[in-house]
C-alpha atoms as a PDB file:
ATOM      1  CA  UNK A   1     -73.392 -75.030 -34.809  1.00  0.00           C
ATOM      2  CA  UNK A   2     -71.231 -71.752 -34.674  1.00  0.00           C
ATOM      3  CA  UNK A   3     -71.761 -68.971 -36.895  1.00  0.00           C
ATOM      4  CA  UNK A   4     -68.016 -69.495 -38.475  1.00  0.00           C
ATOM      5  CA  UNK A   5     -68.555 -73.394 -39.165  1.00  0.00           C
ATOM      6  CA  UNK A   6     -72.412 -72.326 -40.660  1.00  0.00           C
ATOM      7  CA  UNK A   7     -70.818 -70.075 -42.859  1.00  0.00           C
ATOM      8  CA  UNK A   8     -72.364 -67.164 -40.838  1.00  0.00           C
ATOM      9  CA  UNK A   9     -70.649 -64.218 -40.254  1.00  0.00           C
ATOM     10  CA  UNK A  10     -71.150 -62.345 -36.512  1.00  0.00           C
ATOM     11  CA  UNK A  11     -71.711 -59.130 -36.299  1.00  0.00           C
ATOM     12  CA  UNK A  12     -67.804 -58.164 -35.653  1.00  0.00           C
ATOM     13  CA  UNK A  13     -67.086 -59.796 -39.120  1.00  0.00           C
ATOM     14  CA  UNK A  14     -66.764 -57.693 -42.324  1.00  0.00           C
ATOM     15  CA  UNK A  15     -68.602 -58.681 -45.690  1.00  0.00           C
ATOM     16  CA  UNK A  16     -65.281 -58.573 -47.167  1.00  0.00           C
ATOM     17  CA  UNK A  17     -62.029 -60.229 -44.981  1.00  0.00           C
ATOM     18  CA  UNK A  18     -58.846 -57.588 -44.977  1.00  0.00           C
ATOM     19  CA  UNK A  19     -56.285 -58.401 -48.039  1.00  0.00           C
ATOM     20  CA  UNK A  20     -53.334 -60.343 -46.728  1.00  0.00           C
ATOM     21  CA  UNK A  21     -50.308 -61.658 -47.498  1.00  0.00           C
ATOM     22  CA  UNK A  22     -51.929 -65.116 -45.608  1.00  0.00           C
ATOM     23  CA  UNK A  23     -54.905 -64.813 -48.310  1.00  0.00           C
ATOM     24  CA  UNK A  24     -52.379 -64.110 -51.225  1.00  0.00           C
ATOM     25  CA  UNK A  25     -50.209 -67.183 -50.395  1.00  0.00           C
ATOM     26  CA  UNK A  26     -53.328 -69.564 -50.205  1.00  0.00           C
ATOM     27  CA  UNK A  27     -54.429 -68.569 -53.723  1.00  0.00           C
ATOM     28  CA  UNK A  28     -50.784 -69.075 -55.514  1.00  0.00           C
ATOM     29  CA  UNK A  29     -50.798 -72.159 -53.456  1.00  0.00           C
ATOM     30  CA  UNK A  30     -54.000 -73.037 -54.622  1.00  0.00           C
ATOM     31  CA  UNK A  31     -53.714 -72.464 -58.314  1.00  0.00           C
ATOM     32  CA  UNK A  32     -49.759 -71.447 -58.741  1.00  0.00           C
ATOM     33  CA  UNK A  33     -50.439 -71.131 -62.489  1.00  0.00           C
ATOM     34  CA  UNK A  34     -53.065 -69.046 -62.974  1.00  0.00           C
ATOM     35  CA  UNK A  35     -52.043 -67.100 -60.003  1.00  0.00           C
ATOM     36  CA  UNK A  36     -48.458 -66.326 -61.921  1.00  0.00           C
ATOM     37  CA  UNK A  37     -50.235 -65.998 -65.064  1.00  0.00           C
ATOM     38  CA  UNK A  38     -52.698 -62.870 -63.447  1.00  0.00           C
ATOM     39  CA  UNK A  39     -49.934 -61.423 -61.649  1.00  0.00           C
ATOM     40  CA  UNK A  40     -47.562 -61.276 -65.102  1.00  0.00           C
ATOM     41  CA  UNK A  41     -50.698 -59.985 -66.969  1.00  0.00           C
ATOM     42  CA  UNK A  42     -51.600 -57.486 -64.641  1.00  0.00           C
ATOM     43  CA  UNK A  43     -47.868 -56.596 -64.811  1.00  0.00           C
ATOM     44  CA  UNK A  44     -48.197 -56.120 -68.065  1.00  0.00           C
ATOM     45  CA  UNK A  45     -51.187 -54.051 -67.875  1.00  0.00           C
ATOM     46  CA  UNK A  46     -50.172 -51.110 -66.193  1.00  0.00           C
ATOM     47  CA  UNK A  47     -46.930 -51.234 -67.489  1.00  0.00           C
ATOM     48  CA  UNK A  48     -45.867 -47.782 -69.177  1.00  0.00           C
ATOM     49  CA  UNK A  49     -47.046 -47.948 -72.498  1.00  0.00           C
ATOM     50  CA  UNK A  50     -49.256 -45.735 -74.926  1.00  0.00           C
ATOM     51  CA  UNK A  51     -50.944 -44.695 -72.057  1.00  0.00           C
ATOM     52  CA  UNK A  52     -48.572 -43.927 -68.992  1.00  0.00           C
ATOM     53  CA  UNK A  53     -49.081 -45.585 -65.634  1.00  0.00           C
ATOM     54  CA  UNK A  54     -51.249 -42.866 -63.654  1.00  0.00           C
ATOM     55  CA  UNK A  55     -53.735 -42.523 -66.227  1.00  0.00           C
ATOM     56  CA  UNK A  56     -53.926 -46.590 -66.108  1.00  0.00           C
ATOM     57  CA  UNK A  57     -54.889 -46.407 -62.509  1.00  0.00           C
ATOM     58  CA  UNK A  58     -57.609 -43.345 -62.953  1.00  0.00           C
ATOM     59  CA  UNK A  59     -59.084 -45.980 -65.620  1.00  0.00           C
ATOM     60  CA  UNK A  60     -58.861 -48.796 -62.688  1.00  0.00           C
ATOM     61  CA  UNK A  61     -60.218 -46.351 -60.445  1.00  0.00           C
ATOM     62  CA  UNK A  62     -63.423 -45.735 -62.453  1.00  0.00           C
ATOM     63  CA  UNK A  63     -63.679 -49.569 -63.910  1.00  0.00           C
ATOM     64  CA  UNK A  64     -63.349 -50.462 -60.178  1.00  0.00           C
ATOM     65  CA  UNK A  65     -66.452 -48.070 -58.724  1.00  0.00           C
ATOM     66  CA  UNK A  66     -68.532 -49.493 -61.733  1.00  0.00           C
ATOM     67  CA  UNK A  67     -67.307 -53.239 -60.507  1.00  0.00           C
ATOM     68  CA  UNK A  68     -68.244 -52.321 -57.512  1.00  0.00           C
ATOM     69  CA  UNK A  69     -65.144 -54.544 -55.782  1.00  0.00           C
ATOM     70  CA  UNK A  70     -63.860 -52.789 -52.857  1.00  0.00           C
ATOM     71  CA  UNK A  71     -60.307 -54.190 -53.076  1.00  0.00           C
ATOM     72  CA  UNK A  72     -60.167 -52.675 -56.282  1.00  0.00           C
ATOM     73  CA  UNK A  73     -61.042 -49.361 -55.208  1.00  0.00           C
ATOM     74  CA  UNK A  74     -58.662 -49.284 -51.980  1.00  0.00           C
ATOM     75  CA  UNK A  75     -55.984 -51.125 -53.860  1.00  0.00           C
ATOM     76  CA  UNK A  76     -55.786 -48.568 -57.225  1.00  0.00           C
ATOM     77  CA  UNK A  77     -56.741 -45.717 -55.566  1.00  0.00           C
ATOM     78  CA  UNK A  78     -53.777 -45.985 -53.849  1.00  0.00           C
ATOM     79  CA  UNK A  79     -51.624 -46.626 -56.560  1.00  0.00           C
ATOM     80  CA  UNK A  80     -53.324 -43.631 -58.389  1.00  0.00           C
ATOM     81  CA  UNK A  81     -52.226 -41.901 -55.984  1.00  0.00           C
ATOM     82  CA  UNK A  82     -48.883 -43.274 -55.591  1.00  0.00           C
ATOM     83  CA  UNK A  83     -48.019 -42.383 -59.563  1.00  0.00           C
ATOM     84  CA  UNK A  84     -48.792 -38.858 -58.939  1.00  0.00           C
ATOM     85  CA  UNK A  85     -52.851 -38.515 -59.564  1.00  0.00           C
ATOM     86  CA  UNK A  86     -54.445 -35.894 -56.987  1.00  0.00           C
ATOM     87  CA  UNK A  87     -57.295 -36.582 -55.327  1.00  0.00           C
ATOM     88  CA  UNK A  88     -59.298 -34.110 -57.402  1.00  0.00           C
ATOM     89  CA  UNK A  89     -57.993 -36.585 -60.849  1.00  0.00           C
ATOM     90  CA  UNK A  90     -59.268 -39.562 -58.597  1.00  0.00           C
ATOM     91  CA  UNK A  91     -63.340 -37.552 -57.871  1.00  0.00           C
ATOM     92  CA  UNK A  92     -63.429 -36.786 -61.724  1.00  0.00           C
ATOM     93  CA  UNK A  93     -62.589 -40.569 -62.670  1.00  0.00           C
ATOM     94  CA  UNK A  94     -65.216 -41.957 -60.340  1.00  0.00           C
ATOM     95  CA  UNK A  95     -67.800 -38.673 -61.662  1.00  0.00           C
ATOM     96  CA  UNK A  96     -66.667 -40.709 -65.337  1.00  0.00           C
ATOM     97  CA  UNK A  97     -67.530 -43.771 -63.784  1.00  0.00           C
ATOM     98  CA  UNK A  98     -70.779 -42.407 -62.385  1.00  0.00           C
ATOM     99  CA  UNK A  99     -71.792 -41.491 -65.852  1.00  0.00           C
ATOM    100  CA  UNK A 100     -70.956 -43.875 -67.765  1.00  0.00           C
ATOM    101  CA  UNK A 101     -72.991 -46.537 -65.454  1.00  0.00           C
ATOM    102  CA  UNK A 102     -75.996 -43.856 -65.659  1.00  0.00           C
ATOM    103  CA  UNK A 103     -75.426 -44.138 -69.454  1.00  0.00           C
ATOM    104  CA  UNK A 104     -75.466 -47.689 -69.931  1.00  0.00           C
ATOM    105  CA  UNK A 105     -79.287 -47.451 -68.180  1.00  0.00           C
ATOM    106  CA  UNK A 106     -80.532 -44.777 -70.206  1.00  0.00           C
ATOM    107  CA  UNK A 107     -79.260 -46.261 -73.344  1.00  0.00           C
ATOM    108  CA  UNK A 108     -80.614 -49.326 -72.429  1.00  0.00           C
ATOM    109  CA  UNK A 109     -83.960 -47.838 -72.068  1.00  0.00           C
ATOM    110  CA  UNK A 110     -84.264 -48.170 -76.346  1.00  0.00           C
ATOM    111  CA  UNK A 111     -84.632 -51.804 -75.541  1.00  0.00           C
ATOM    112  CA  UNK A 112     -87.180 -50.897 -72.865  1.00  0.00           C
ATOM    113  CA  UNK A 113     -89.276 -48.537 -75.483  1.00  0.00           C
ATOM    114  CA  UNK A 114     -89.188 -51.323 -78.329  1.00  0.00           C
ATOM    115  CA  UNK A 115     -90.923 -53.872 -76.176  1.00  0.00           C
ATOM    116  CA  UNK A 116     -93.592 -51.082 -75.214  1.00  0.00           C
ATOM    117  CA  UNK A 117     -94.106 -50.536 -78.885  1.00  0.00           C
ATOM    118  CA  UNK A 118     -94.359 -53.847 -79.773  1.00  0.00           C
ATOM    119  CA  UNK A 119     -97.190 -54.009 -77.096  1.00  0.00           C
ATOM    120  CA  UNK A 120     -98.756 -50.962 -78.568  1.00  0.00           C
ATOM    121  CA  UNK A 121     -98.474 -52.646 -81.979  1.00  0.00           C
ATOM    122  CA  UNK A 122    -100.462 -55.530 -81.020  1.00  0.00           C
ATOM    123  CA  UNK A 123     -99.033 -57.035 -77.989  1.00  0.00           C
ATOM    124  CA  UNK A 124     -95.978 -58.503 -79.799  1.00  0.00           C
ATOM    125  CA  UNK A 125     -93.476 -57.700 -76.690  1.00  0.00           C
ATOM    126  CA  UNK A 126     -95.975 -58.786 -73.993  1.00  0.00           C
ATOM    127  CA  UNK A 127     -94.218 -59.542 -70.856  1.00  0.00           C
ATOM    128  CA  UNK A 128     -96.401 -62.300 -70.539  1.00  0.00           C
ATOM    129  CA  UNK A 129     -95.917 -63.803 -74.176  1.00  0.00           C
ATOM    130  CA  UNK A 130     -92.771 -65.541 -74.346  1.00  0.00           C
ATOM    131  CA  UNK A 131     -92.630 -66.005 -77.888  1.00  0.00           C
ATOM    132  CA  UNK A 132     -91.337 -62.208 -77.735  1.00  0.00           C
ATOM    133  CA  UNK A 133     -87.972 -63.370 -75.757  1.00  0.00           C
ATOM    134  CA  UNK A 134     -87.783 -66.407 -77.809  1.00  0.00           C
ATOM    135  CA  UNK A 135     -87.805 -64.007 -80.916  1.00  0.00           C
ATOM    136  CA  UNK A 136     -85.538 -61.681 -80.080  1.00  0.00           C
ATOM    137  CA  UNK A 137     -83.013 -64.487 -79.096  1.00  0.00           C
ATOM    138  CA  UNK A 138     -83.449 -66.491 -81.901  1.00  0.00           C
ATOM    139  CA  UNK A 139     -82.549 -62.755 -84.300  1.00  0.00           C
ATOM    140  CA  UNK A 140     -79.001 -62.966 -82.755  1.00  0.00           C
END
């Protein structure tokens, strides 16, 4: 079996296949709908509006490093870019981005030091004791 009909990719292929107008047609033809739908929506979206279009894309810009989706970052860096953003506008969105991800973690940790002192308190957030998870679901 061939590494394309496995599923495989060889080692010329890229993780991620180059955007295309070929790969653009197949999803409209795939799901016309939906595919009109997104396109009016993201239309919409970045649209002048409270917020004008440039600052729109340094918010895509950021959203799209914390997504993590390559397209994202080619496609509204470029179009950041393209509404007048410099490149140093661009760095301090992503630096945003950077933050804000680093945030979420340390934030998060509070969840991390109430299970500790539950342990501490007599083994109430044990890892091992799944009554703990089953409790904290069951509070929501």
């Amino acid at each position: 079996m061939s590494n394309s009909a496995s599923g495989a990719m060889s080692e010329r292929e890229s993780l991620y296949p180059r955007p295309s107008r070929e790969l653009n047609e197949q999803r409209s033809r795939l799901a016309p709908e939906p595919a009109l739908a997104f396109h009016a929506f993201s239309k919409s979206v970045f649209a002048d509006g409270a917020l004008p279009p440039m600052t729109k894309q340094l918010i895509a810009v950021a959203v799209a490093h914390v997504t993590q989706c390559p397209y994202c970052i080619r496609s509204h860096t470029g179009a950041a870019l393209a509404k007048g953003a410099t490149p140093e506008q661009i760095m301090e969105a992503i630096w945003v981005a950077a933050e804000m991800r680093a945030g979420g973690a340390y934030a998060h940790s509070a969840l991390a030091l109430d299970v500790i002192a539950r342990h501490e308190d007599g083994g109430v957030g044990k890892v091992a004791d799944g009554a703990a998870h089953a409790t904290d679901q069951s509070a929501r």
